[in-house]
PDB file of N, CA and C in Angstrom:
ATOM      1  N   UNK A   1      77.968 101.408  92.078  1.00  0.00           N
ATOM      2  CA  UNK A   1      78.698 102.482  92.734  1.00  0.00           C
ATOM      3  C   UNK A   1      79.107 103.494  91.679  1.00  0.00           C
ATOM      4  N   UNK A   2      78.815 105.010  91.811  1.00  0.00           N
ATOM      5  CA  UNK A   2      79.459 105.778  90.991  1.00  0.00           C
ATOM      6  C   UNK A   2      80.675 105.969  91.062  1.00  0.00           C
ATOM      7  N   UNK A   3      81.339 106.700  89.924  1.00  0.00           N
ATOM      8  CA  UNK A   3      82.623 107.231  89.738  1.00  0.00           C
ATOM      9  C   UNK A   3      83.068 108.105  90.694  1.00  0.00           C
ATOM     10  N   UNK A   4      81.939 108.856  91.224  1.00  0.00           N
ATOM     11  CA  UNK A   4      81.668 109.737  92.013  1.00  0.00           C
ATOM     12  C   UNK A   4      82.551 109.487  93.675  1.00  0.00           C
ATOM     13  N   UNK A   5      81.521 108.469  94.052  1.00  0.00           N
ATOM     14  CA  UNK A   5      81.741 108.091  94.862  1.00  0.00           C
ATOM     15  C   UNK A   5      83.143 107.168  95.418  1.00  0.00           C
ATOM     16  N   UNK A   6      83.114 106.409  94.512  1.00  0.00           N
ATOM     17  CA  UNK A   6      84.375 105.845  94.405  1.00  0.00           C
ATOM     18  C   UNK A   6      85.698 106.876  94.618  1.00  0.00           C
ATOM     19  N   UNK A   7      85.525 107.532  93.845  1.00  0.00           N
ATOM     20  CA  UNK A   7      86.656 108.368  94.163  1.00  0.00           C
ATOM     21  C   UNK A   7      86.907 109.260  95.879  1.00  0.00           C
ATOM     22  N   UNK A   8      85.934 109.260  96.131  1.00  0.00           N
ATOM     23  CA  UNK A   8      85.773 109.879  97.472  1.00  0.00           C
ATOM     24  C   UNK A   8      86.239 108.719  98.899  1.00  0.00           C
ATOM     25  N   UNK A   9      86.247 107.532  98.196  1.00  0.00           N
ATOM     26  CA  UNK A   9      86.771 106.531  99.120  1.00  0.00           C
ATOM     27  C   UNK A   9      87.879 105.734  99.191  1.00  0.00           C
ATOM     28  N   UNK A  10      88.595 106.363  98.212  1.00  0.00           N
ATOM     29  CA  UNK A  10      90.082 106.111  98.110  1.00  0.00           C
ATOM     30  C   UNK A  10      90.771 107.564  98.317  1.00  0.00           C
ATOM     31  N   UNK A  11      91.956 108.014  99.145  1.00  0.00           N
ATOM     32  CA  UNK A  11      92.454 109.122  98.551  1.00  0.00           C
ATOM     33  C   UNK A  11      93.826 109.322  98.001  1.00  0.00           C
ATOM     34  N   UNK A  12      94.451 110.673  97.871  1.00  0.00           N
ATOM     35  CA  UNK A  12      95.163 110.708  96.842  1.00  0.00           C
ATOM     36  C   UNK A  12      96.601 110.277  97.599  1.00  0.00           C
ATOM     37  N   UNK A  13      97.737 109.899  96.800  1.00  0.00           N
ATOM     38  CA  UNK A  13      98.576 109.364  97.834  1.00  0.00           C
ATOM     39  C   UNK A  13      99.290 110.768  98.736  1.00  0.00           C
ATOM     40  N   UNK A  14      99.098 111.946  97.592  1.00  0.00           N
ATOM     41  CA  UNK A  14      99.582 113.406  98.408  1.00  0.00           C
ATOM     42  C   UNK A  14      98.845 113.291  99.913  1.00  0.00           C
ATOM     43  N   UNK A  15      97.497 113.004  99.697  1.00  0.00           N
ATOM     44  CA  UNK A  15      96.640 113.287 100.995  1.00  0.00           C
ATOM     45  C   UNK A  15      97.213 112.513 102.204  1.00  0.00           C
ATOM     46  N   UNK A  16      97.404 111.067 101.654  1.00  0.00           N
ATOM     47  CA  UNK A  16      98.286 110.060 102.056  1.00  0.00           C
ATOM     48  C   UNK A  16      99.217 110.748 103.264  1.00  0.00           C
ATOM     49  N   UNK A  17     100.151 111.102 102.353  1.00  0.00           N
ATOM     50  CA  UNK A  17     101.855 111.569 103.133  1.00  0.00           C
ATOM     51  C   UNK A  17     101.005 112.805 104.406  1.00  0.00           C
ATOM     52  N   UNK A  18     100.299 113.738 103.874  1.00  0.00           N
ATOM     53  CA  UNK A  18     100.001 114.610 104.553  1.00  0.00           C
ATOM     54  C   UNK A  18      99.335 114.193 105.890  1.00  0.00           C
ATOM     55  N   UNK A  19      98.485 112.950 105.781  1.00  0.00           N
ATOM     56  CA  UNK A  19      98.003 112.638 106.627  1.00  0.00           C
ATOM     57  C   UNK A  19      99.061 111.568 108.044  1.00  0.00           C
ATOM     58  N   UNK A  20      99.790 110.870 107.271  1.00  0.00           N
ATOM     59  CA  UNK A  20     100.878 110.197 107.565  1.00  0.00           C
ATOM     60  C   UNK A  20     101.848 111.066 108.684  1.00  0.00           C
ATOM     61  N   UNK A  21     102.051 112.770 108.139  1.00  0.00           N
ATOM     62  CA  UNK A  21     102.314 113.476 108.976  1.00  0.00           C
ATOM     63  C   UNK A  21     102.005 113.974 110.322  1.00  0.00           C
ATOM     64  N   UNK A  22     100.746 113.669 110.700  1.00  0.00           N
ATOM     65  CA  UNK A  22      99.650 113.552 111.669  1.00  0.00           C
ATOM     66  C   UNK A  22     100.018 112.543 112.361  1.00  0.00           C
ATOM     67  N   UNK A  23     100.170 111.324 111.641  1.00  0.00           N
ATOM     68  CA  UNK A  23     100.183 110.221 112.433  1.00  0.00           C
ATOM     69  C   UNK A  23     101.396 109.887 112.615  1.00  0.00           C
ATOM     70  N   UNK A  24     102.835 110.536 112.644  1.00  0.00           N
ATOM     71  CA  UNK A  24     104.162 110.577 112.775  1.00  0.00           C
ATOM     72  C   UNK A  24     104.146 111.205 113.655  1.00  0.00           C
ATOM     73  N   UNK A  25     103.700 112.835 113.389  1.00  0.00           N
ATOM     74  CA  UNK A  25     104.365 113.479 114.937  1.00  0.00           C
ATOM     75  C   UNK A  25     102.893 113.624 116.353  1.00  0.00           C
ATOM     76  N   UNK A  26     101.951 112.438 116.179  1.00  0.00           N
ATOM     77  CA  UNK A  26     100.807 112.173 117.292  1.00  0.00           C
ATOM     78  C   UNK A  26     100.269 113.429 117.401  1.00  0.00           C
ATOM     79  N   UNK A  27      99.862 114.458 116.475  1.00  0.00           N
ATOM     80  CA  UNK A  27      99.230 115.716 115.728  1.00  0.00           C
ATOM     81  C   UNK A  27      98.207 115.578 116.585  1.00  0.00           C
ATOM     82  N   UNK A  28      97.603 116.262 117.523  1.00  0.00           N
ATOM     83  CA  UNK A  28      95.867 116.149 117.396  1.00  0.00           C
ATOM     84  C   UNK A  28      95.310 116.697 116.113  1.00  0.00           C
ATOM     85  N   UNK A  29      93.931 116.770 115.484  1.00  0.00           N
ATOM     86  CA  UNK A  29      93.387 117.060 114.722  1.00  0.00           C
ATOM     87  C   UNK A  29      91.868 117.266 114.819  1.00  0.00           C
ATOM     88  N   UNK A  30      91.423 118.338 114.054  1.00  0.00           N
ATOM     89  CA  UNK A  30      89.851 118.483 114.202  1.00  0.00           C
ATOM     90  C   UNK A  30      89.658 117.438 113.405  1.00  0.00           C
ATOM     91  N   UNK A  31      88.437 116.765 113.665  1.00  0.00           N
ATOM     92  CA  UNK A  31      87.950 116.011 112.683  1.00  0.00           C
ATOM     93  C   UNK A  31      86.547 116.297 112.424  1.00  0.00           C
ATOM     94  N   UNK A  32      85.699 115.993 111.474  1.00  0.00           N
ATOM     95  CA  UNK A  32      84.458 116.689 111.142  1.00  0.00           C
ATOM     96  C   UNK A  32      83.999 115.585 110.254  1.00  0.00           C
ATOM     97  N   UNK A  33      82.914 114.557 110.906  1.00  0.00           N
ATOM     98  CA  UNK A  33      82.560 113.310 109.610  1.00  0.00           C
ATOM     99  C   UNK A  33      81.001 113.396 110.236  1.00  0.00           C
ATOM    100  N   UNK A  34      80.467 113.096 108.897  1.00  0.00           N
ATOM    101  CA  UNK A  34      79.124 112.157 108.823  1.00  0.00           C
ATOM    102  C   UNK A  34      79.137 111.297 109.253  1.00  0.00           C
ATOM    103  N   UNK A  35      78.265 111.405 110.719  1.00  0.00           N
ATOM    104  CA  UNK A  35      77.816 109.270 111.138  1.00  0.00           C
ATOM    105  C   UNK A  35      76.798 109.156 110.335  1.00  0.00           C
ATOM    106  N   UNK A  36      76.855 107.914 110.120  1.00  0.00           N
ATOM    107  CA  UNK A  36      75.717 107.294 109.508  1.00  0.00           C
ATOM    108  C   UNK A  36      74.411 107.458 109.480  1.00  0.00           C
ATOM    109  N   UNK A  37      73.687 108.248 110.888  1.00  0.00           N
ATOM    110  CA  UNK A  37      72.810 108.802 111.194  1.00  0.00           C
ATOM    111  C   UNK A  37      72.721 109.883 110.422  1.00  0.00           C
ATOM    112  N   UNK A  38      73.295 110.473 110.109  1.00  0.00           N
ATOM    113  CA  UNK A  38      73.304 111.549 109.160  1.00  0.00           C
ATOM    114  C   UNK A  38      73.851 112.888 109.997  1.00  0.00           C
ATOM    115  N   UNK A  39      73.562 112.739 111.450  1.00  0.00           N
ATOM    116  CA  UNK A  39      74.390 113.648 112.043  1.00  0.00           C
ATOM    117  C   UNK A  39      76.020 114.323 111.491  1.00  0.00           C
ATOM    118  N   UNK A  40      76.246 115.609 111.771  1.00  0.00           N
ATOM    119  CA  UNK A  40      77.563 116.003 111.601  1.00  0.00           C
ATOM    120  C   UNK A  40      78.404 116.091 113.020  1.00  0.00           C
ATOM    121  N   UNK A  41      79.336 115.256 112.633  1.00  0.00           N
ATOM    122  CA  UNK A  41      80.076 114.971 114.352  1.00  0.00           C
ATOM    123  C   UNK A  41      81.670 115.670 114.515  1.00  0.00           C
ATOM    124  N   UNK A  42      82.234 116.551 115.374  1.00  0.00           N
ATOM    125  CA  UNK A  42      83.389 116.923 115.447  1.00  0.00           C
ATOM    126  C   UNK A  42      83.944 116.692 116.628  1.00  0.00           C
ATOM    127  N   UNK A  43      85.100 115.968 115.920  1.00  0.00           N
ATOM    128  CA  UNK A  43      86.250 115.190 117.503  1.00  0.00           C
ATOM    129  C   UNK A  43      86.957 115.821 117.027  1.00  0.00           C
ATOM    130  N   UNK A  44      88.091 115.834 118.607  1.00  0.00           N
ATOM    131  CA  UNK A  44      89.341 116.618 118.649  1.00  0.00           C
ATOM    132  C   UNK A  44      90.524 115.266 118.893  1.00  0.00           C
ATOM    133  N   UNK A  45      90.980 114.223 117.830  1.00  0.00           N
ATOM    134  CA  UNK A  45      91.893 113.238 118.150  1.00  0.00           C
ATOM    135  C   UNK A  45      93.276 113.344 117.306  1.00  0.00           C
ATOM    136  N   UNK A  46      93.637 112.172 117.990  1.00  0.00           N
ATOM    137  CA  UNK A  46      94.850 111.820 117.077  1.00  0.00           C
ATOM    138  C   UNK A  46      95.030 110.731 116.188  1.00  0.00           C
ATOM    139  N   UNK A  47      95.229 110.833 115.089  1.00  0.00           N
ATOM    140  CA  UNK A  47      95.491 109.939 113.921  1.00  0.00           C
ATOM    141  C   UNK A  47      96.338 108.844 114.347  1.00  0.00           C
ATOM    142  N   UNK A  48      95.828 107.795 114.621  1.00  0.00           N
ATOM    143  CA  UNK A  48      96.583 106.785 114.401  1.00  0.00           C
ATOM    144  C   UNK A  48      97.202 105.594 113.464  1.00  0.00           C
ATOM    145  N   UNK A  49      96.298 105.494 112.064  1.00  0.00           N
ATOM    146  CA  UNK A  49      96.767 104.882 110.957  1.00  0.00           C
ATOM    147  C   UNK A  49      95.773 105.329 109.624  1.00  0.00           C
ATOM    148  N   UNK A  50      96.770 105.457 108.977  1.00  0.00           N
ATOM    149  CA  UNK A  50      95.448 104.923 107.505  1.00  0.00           C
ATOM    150  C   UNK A  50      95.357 103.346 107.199  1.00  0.00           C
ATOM    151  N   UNK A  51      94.337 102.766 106.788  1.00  0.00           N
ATOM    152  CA  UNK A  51      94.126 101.551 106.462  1.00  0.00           C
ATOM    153  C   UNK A  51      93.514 101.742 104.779  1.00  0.00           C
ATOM    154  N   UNK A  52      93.885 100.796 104.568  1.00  0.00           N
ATOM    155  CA  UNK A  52      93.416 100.671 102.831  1.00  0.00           C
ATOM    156  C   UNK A  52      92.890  98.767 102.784  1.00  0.00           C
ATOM    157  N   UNK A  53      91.382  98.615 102.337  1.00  0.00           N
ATOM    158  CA  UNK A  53      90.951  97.468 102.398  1.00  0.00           C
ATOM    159  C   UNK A  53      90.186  97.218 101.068  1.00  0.00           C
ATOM    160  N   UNK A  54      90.455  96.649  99.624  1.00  0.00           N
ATOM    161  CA  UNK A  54      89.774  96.544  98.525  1.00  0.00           C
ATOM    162  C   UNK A  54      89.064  97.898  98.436  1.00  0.00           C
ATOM    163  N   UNK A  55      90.002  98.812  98.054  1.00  0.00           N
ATOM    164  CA  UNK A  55      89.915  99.708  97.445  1.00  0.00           C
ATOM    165  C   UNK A  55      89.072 100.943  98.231  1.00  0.00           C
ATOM    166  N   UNK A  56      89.109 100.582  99.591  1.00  0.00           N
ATOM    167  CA  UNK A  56      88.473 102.022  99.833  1.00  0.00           C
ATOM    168  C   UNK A  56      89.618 101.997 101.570  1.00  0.00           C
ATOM    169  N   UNK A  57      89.893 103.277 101.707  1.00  0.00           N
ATOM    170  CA  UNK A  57      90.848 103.823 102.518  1.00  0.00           C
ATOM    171  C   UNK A  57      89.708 104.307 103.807  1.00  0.00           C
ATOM    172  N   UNK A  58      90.688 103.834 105.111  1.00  0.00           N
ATOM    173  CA  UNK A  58      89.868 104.535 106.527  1.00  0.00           C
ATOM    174  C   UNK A  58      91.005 104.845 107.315  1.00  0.00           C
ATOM    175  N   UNK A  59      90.612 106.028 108.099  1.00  0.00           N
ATOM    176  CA  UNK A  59      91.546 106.564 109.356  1.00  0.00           C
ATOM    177  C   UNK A  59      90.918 105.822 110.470  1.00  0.00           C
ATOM    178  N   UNK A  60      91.951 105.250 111.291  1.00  0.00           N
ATOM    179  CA  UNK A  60      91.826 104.776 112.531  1.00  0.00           C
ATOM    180  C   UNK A  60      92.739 105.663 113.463  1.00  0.00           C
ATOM    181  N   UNK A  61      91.316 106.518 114.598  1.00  0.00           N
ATOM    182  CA  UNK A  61      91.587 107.556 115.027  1.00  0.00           C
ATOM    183  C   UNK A  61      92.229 106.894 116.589  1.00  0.00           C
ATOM    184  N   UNK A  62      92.791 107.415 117.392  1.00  0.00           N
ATOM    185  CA  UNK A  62      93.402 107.409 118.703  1.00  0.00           C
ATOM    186  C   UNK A  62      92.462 106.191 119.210  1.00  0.00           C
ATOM    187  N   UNK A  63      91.329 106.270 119.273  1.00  0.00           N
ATOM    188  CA  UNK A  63      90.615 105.788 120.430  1.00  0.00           C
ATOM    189  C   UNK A  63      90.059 104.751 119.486  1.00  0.00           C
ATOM    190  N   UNK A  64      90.739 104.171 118.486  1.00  0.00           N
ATOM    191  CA  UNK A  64      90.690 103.011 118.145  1.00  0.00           C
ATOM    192  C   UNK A  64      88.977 102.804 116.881  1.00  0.00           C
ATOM    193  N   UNK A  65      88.461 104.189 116.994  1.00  0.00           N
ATOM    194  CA  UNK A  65      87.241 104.080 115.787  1.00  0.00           C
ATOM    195  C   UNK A  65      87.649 104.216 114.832  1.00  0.00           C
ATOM    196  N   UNK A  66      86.980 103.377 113.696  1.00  0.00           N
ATOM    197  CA  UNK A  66      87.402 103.759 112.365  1.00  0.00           C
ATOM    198  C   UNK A  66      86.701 104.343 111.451  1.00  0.00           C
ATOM    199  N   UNK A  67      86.973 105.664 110.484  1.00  0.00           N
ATOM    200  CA  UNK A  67      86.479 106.278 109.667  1.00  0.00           C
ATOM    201  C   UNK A  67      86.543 105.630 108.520  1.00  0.00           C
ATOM    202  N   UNK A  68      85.521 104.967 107.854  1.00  0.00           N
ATOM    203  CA  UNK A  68      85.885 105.566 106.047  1.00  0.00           C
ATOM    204  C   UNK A  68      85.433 106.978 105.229  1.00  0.00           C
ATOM    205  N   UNK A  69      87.046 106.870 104.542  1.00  0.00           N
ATOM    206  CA  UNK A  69      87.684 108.380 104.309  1.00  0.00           C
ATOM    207  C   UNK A  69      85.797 109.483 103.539  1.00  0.00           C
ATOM    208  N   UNK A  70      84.875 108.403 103.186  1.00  0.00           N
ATOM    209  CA  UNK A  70      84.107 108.869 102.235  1.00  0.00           C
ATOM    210  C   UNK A  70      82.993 109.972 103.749  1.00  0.00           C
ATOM    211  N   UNK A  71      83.275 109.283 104.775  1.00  0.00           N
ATOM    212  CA  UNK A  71      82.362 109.852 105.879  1.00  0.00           C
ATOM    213  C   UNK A  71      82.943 111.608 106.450  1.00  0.00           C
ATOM    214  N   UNK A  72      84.749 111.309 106.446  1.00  0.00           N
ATOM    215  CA  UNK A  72      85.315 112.756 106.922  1.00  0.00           C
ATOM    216  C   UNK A  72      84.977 113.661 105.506  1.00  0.00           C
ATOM    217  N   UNK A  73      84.301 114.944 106.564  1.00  0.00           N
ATOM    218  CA  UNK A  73      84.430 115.934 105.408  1.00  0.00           C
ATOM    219  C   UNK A  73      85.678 117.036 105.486  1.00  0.00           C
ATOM    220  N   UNK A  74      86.015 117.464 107.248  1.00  0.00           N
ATOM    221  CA  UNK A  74      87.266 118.045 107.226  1.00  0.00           C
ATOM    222  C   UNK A  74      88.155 117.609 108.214  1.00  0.00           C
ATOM    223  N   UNK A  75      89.549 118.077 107.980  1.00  0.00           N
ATOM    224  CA  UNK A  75      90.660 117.473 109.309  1.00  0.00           C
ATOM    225  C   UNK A  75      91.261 119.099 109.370  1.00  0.00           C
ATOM    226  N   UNK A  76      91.272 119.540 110.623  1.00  0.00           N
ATOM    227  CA  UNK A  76      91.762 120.899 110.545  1.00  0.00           C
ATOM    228  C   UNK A  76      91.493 121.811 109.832  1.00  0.00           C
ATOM    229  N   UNK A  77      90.284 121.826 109.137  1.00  0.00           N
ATOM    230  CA  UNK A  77      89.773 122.833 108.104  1.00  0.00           C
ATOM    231  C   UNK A  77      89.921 122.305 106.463  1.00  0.00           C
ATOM    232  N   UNK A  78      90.576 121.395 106.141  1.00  0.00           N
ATOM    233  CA  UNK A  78      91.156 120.789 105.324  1.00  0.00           C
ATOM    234  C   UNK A  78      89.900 119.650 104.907  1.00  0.00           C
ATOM    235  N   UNK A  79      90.004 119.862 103.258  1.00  0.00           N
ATOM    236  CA  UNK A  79      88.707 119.009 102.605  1.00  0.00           C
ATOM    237  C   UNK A  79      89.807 117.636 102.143  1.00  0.00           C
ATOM    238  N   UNK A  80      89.767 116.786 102.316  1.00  0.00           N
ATOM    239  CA  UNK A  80      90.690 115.480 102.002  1.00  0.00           C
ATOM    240  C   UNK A  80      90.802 115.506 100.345  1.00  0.00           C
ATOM    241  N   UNK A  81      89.746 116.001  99.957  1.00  0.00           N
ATOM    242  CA  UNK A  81      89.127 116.139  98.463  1.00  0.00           C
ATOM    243  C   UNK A  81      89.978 116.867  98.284  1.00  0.00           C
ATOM    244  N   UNK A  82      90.682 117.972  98.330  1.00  0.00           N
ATOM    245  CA  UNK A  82      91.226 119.272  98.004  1.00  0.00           C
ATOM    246  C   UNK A  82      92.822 119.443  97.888  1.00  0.00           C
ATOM    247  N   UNK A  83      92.956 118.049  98.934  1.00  0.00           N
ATOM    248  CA  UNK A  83      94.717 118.461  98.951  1.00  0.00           C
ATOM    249  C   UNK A  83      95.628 118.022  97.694  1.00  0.00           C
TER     250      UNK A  83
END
């Protein structure tokens, strides 16, 4: 696994709180991730947790799917990378 990558699947704890904020006041949010197919997919949900499992972090959205963080590229326009 690169350095690269790795880093893209943990995030920062700032991103953390920010996201935490979402999932405090039941925020909807754009979401914008890579399925696995390689398709680019955009839902309109609500954040329901971050999870952290040996070292790589996922959003578990409203309807109970789970992202790992390395698949979202934006939440509301917002690069997870960036905050």
């Amino acid at each position: 696994m690169s350095t690269t990558n790795s880093a893209r699947e943990v995030i920062s704890w700032r991103v953390q709180e920010w996201l935490r904020e979402y999932i405090r006041t039941k925020r909807q949010a754009e979401i914008i991730y890579k399925h696995p197919s390689g398709q680019v997919m955009v839902v309109h949900e609500i954040l329901q947790d971050i999870l952290s499992r040996a070292g790589h972090d996922f959003l578990v959205l409203g309807t109970g799917k789970v992202l790992g963080v390395e698949r979202v590229l934006l939440i509301d326009g917002q690069e997870l990378t960036k905050q």
